[in-house]
N, C-alpha and C. Protein backbone atom coordinates (compact mmCIF):
# COMPACT_ATOMS: atom_id res chain seq x y z
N UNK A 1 -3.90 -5.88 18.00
CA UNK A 1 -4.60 -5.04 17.03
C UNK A 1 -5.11 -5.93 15.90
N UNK A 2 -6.60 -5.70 15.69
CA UNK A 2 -6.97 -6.67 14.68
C UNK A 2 -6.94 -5.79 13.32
N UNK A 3 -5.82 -5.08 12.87
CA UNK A 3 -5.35 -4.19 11.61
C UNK A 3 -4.21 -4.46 11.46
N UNK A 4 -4.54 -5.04 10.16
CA UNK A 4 -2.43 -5.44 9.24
C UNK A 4 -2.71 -5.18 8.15
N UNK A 5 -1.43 -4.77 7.68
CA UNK A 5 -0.78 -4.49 6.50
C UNK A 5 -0.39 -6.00 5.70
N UNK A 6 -0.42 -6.26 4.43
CA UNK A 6 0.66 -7.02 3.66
C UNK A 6 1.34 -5.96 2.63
N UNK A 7 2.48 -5.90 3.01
CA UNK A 7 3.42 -5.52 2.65
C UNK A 7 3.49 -5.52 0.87
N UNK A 8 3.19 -6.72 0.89
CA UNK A 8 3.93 -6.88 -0.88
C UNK A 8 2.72 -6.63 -1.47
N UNK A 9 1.10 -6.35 -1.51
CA UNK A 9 0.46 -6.14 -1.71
C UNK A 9 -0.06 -4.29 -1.47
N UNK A 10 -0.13 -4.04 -0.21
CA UNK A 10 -0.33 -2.88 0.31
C UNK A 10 -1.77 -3.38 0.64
N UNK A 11 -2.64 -4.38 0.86
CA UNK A 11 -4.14 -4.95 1.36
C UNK A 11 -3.96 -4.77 2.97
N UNK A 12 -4.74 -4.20 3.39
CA UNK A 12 -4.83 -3.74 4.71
C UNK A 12 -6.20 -4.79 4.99
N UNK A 13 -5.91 -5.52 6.22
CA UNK A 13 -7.16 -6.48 6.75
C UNK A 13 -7.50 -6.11 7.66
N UNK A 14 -8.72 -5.96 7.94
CA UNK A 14 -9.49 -5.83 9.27
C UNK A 14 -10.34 -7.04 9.47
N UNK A 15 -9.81 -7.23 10.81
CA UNK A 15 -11.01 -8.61 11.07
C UNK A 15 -11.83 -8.23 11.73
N UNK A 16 -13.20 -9.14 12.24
CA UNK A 16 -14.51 -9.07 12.74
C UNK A 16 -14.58 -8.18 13.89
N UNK A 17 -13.37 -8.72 14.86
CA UNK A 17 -13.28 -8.85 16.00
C UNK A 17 -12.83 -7.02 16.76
N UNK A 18 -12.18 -6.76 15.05
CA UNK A 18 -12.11 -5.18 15.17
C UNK A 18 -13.10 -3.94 15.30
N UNK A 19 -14.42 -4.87 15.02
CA UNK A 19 -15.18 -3.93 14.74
C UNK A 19 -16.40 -4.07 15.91
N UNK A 20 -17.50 -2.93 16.11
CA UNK A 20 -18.05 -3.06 17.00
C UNK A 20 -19.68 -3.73 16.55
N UNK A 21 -20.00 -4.87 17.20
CA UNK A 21 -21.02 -4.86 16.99
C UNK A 21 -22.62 -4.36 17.08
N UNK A 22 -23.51 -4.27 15.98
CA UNK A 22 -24.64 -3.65 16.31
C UNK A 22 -25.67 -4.56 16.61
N UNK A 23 -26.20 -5.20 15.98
CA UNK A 23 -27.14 -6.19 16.02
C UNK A 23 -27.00 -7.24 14.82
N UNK A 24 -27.32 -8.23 15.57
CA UNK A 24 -27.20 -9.23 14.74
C UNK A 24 -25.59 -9.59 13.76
N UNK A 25 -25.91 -9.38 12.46
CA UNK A 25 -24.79 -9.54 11.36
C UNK A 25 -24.53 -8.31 11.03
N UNK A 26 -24.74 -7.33 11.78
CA UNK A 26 -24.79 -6.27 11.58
C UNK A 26 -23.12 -5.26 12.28
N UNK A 27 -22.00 -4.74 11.76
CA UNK A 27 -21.32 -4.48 12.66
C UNK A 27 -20.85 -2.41 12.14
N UNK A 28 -20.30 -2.27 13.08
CA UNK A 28 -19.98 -0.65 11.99
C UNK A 28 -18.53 -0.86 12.61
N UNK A 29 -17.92 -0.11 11.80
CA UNK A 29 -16.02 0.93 11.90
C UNK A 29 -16.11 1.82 12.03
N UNK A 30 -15.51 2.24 13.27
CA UNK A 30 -15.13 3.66 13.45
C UNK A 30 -14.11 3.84 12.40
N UNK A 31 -14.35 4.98 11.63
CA UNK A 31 -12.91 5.29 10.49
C UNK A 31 -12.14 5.86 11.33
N UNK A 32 -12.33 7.03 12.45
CA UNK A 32 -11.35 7.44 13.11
C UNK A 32 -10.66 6.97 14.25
N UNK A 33 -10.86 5.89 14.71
CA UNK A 33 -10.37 4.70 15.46
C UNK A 33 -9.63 4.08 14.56
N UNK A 34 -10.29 3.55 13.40
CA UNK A 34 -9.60 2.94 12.33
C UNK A 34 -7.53 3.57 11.83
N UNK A 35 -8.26 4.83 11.22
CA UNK A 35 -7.52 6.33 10.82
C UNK A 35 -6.06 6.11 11.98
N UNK A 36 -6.44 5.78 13.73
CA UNK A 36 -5.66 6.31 14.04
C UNK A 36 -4.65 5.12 14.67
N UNK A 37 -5.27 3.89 14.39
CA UNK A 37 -4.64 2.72 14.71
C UNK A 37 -3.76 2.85 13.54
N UNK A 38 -3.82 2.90 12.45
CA UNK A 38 -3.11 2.73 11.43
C UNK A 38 -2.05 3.52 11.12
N UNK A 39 -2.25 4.93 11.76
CA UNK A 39 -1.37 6.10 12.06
C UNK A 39 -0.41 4.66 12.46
N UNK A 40 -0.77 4.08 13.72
CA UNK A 40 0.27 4.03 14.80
C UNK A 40 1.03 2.76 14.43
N UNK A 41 0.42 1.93 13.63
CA UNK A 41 1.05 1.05 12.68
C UNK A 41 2.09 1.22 11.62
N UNK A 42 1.83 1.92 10.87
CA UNK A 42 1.98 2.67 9.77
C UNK A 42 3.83 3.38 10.61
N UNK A 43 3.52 4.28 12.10
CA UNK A 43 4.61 4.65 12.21
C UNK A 43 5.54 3.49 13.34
N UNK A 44 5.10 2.49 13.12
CA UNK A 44 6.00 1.58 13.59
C UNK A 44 7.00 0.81 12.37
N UNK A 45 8.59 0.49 13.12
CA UNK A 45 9.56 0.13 12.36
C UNK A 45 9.22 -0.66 11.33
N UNK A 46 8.71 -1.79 11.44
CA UNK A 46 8.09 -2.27 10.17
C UNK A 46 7.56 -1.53 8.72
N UNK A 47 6.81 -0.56 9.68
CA UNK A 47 5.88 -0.50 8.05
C UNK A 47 6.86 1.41 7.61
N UNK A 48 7.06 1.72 8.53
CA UNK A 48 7.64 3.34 8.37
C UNK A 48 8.19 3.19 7.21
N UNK A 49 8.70 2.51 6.51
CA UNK A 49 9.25 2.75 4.94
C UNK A 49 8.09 2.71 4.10
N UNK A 50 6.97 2.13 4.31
CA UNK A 50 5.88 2.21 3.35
C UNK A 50 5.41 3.54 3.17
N UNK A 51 5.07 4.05 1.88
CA UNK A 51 4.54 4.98 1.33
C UNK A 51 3.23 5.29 2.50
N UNK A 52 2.40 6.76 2.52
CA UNK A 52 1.17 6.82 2.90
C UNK A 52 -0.18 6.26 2.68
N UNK A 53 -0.84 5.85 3.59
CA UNK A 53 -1.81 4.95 3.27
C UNK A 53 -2.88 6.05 3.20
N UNK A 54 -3.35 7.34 3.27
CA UNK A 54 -4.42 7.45 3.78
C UNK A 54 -4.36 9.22 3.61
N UNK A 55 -5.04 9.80 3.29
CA UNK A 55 -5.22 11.20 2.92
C UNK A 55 -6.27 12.11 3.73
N UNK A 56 -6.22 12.82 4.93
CA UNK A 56 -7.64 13.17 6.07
C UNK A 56 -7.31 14.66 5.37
N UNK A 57 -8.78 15.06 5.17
CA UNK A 57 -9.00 16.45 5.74
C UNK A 57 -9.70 16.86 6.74
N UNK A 58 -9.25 17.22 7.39
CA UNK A 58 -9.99 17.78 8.81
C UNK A 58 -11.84 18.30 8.52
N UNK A 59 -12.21 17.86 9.54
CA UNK A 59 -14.24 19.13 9.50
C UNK A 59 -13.58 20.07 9.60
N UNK A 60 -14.88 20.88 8.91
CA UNK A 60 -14.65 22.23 8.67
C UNK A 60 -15.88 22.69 8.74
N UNK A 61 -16.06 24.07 9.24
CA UNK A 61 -17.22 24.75 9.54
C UNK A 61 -17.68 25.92 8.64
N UNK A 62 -18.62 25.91 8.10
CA UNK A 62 -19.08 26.55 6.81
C UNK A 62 -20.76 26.91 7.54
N UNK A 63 -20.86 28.29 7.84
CA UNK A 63 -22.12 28.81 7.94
C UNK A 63 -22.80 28.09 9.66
N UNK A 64 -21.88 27.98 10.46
CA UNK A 64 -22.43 26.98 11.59
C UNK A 64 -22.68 25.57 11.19
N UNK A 65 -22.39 25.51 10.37
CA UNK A 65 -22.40 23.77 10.24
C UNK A 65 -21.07 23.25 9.80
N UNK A 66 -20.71 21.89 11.02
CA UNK A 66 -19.58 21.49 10.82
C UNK A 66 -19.77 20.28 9.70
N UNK A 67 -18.53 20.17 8.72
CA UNK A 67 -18.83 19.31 7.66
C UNK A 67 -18.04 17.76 8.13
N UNK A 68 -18.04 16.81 8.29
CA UNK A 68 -17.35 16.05 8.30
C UNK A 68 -16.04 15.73 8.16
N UNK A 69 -14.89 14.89 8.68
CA UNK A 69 -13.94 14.99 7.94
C UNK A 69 -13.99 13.62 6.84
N UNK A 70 -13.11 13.37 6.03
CA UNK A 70 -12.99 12.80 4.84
C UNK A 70 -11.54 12.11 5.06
N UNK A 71 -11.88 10.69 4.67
CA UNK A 71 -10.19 10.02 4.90
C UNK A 71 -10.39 9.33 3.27
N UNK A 72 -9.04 9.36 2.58
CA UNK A 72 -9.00 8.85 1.28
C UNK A 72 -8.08 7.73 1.35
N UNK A 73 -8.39 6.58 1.21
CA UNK A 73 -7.28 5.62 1.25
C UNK A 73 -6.59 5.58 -0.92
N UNK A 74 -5.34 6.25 -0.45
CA UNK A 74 -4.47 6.20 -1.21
C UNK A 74 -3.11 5.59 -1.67
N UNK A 75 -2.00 5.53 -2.86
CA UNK A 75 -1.20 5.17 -2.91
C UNK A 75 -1.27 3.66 -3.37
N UNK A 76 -2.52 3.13 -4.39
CA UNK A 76 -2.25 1.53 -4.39
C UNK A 76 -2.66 0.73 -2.88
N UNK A 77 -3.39 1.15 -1.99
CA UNK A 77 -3.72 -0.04 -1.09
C UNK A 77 -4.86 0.08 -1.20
N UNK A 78 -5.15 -1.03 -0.35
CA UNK A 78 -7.01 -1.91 -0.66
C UNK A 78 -7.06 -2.47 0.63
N UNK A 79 -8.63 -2.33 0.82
CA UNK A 79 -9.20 -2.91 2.56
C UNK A 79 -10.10 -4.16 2.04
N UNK A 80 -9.82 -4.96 3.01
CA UNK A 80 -10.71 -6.20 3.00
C UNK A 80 -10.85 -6.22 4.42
N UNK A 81 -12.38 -6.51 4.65
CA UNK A 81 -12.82 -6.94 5.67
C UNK A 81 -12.36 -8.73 5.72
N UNK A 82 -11.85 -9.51 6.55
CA UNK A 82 -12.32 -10.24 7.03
C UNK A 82 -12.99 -11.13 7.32
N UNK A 83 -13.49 -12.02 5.56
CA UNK A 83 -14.95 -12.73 6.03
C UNK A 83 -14.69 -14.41 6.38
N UNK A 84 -13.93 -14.67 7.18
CA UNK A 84 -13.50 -15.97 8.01
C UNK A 84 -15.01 -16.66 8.66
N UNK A 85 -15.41 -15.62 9.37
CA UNK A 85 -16.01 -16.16 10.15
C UNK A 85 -17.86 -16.28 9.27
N UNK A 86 -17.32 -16.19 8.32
CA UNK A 86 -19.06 -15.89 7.35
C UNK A 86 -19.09 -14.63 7.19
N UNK A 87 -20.86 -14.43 5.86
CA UNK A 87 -21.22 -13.12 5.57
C UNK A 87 -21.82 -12.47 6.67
N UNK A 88 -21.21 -11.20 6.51
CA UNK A 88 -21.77 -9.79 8.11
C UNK A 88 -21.49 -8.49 7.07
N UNK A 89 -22.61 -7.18 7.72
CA UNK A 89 -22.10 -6.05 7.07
C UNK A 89 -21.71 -5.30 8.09
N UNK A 90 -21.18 -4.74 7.29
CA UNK A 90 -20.08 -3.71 8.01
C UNK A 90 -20.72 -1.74 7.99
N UNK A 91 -20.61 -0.89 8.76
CA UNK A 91 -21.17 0.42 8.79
C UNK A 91 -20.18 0.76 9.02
N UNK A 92 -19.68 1.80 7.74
CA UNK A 92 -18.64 2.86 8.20
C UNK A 92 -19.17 4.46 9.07
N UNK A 93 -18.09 4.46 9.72
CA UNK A 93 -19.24 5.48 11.04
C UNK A 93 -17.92 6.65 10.83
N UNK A 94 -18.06 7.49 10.93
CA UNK A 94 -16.90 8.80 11.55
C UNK A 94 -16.24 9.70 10.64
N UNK A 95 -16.79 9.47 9.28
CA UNK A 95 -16.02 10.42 8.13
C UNK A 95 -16.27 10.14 6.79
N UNK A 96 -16.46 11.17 5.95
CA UNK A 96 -16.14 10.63 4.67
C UNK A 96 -15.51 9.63 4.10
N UNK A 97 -15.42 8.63 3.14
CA UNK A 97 -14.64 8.23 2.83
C UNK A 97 -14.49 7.41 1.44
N UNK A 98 -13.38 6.62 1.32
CA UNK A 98 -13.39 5.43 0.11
C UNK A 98 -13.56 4.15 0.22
N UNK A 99 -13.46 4.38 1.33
CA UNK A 99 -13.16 2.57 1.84
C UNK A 99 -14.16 1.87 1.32
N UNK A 100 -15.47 2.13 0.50
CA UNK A 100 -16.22 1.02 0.49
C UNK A 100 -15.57 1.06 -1.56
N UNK A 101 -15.29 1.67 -1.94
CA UNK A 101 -14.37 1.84 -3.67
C UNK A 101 -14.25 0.72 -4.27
N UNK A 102 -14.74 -0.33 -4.95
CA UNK A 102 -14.94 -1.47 -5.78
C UNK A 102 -14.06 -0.83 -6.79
N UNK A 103 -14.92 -0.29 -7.25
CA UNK A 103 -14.40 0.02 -8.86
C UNK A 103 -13.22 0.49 -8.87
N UNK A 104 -12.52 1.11 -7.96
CA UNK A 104 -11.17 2.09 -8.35
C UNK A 104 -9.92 0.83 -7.16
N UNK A 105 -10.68 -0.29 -6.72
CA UNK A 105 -9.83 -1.00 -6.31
C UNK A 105 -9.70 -0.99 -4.89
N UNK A 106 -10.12 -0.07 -3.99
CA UNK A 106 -10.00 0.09 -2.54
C UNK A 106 -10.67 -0.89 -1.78
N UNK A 107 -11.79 -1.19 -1.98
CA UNK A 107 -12.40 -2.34 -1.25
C UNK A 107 -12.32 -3.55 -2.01
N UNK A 108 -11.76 -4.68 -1.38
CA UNK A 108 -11.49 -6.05 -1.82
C UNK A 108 -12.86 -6.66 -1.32
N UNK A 109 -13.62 -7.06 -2.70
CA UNK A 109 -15.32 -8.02 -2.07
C UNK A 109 -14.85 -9.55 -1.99
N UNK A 110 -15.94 -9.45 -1.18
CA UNK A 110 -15.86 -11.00 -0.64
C UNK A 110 -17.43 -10.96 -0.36
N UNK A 111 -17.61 -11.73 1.10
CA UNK A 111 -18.78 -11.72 1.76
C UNK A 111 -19.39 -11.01 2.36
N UNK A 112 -18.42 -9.88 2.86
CA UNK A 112 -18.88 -8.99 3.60
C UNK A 112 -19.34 -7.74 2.68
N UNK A 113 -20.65 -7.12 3.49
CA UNK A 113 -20.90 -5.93 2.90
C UNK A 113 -20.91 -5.16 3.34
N UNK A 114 -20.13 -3.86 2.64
CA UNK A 114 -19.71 -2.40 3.58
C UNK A 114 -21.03 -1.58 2.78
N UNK A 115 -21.38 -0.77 3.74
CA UNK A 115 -21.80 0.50 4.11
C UNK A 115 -21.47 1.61 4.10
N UNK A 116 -21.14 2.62 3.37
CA UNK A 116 -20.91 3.98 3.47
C UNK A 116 -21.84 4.53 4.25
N UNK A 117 -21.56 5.58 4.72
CA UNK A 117 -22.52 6.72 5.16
C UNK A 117 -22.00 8.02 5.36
N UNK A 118 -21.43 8.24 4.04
CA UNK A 118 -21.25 9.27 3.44
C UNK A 118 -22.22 10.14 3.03
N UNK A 119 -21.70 11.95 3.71
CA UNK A 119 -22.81 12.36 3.49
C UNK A 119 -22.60 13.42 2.08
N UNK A 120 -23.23 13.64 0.97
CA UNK A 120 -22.80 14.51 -0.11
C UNK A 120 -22.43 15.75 0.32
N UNK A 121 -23.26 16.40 0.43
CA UNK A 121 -23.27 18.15 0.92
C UNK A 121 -23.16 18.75 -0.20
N UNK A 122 -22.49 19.76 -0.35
CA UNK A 122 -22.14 20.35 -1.53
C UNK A 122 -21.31 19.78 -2.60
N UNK A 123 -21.47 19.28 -3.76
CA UNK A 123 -20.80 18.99 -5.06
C UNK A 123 -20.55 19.28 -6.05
N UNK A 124 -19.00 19.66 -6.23
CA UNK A 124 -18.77 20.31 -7.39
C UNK A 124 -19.38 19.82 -8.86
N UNK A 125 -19.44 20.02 -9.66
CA UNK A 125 -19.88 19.64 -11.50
C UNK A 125 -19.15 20.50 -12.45
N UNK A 126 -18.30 19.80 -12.76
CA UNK A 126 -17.51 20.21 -14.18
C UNK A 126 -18.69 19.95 -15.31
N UNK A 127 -19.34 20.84 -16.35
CA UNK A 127 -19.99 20.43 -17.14
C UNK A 127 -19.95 21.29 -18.33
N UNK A 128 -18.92 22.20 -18.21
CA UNK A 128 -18.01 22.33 -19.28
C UNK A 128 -18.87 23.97 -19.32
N UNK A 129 -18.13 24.85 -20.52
CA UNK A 129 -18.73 26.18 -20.63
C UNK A 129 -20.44 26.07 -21.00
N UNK A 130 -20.84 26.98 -20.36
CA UNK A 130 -22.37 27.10 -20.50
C UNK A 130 -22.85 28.06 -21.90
N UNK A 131 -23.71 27.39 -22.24
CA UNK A 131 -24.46 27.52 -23.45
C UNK A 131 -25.51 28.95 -22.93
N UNK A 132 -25.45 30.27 -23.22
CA UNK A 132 -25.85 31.28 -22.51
C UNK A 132 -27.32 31.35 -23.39
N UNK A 133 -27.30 31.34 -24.98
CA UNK A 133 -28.27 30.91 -25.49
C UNK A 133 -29.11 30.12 -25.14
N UNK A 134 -28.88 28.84 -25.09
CA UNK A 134 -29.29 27.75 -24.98
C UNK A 134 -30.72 27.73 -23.75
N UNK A 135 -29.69 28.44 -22.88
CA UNK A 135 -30.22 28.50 -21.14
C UNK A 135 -31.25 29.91 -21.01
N UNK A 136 -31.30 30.62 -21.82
CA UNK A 136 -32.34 31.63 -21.76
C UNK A 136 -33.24 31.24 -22.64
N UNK A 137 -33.19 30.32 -23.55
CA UNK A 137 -34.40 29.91 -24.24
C UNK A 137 -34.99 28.70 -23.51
N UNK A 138 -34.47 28.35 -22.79
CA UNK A 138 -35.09 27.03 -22.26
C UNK A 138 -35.92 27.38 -20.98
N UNK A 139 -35.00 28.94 -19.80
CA UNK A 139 -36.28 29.45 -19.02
C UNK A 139 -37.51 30.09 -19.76
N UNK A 140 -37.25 30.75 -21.00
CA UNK A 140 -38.62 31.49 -21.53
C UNK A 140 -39.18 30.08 -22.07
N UNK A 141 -38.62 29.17 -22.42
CA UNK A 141 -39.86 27.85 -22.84
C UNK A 141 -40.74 27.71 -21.35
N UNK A 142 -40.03 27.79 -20.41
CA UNK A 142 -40.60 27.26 -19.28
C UNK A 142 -41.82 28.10 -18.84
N UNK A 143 -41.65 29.40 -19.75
CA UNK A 143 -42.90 30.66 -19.21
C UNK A 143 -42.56 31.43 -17.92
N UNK A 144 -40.67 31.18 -17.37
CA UNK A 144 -40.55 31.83 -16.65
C UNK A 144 -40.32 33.26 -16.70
N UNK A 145 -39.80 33.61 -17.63
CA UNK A 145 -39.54 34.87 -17.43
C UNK A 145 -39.35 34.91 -18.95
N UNK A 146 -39.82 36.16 -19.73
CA UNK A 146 -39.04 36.38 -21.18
C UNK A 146 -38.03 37.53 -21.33
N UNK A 147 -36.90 37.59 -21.44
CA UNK A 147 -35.80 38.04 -21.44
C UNK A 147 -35.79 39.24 -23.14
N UNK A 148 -36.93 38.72 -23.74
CA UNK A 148 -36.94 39.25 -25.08
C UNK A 148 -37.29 41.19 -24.34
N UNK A 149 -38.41 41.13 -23.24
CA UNK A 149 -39.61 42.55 -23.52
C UNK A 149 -38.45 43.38 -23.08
């Protein structure tokens, strides 16, 4: 299996050789290939005392359309691709996810460049209580409708 753990870190490595190639420098990850190797890692003697790596919610079907599922890599660990062999990008294929996360620490950069292809869909917005004023003067600015007659 080209998927390990370091332990004293929680950095999960994937090498090249794990992944499938597309063309050229070009390679993608299955997340749910990924997802389920790591299951099987994860429940081997070694690592079974380690905390959870990884948070799935199942697709779900909303109106005939199935939504993707979503894997969250959680708990303090971080993915690094692998870049031994030189710069290649990487396509994440099969789910929502974090794995490509710079900023919050999940993806370790190097040479390689990941790919999301994450799809939005519906997104929540916290943007705090609505201004009811505010928002009826700004459609009658617009000449949509006047709320005054």
């Amino acid at each position: 299996m080209a998927v390990s753990i370091d332990e004293s870190t929680k950095r999960i490595t994937i090498t090249q050789d794990y992944l499938t190639p597309v063309t050229g420098t070009l390679y993608e990850l299955n997340t749910e290939t990924f997802r389920t190797d790591m299951n099987a890692l994860m429940d081997s003697e070694r690592y079974m005392w380690m905390d959870d790596y990884a948070r799935r919610n199942a697709p779900v079907s909303v109106a005939g359309v199935t939504l993707a599922q979503s894997i969250e890599i959680i708990n303090g660990y971080s993915v690094e691709f692998d870049d031994g062999p030189g710069a290649y990008s990487v396509r994440l294929a099969g789910s929502n996810n974090n794995l490509f996360d710079i900023q919050n620490g999940i993806l370790v950069q190097n040479l390689v460049q990941v790919i999301p292809t994450n799809s939005a869909g519906l997104v929540e917005v916290n943007t705090g209580a609505a201004d009811t004023e505010k928002i009826v003067q700004t459609v009658e600015d617009w000449g949509v409708i006047n709320f005054s007659k």
